[in-house]
C-alpha atoms as a PDB file:
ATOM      1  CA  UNK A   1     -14.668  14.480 -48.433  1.00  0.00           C
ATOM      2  CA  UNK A   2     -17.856  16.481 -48.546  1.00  0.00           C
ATOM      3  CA  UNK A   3     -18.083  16.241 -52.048  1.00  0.00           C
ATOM      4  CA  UNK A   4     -17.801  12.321 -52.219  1.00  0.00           C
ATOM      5  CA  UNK A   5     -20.853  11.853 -49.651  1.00  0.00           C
ATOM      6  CA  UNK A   6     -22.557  14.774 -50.253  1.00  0.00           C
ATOM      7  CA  UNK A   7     -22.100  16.640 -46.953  1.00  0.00           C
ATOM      8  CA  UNK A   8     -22.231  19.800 -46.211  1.00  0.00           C
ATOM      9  CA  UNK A   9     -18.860  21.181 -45.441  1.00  0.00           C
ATOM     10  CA  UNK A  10     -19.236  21.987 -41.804  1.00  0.00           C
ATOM     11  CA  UNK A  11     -20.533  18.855 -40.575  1.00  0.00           C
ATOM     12  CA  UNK A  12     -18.057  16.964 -42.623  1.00  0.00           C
ATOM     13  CA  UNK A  13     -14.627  18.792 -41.033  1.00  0.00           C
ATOM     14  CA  UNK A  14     -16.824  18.451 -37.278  1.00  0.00           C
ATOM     15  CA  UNK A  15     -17.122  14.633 -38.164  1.00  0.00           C
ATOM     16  CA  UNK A  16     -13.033  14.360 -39.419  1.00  0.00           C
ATOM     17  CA  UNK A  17     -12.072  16.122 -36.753  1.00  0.00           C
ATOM     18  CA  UNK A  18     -14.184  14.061 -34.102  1.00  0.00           C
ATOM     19  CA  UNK A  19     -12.460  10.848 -35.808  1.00  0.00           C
ATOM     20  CA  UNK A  20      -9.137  11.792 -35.775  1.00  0.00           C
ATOM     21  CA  UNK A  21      -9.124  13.224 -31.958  1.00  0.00           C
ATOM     22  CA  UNK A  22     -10.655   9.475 -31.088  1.00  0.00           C
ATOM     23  CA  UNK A  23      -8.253   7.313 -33.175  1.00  0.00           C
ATOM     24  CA  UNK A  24      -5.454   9.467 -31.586  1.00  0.00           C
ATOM     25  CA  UNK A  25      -6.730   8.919 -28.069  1.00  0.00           C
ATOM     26  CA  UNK A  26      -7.125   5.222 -29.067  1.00  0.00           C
ATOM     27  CA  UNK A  27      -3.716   4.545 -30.349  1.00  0.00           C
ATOM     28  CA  UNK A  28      -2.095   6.867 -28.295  1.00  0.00           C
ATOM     29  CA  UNK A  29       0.905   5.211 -26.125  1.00  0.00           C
ATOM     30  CA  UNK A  30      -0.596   6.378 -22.862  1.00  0.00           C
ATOM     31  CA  UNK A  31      -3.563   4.490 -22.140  1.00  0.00           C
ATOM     32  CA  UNK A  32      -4.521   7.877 -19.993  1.00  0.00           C
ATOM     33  CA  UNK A  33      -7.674  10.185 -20.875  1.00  0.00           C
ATOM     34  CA  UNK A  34      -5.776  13.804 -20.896  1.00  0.00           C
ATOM     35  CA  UNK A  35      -7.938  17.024 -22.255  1.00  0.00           C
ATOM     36  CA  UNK A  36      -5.220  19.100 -22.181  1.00  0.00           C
ATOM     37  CA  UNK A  37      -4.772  20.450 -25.739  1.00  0.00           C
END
């Protein structure tokens, strides 16, 4: 990923994981906001 957009690598696995944690809360069954890991 960081290679295809030229990213550094840090910022590009803190941006990944930001997206996945979101789509999961979006598409998540439970329409409840948990932040229990």
């Amino acid at each position: 990923l960081s290679f295809q957009y030229d990213l550094p690598t840090g910022p590009a696995i803190v941006l990944l994981a930001t997206a996945v944690f979101f789509l999961s809360v979006a598409f998540s069954p439970k329409r409840r906001v948990s932040t229990t890991a």
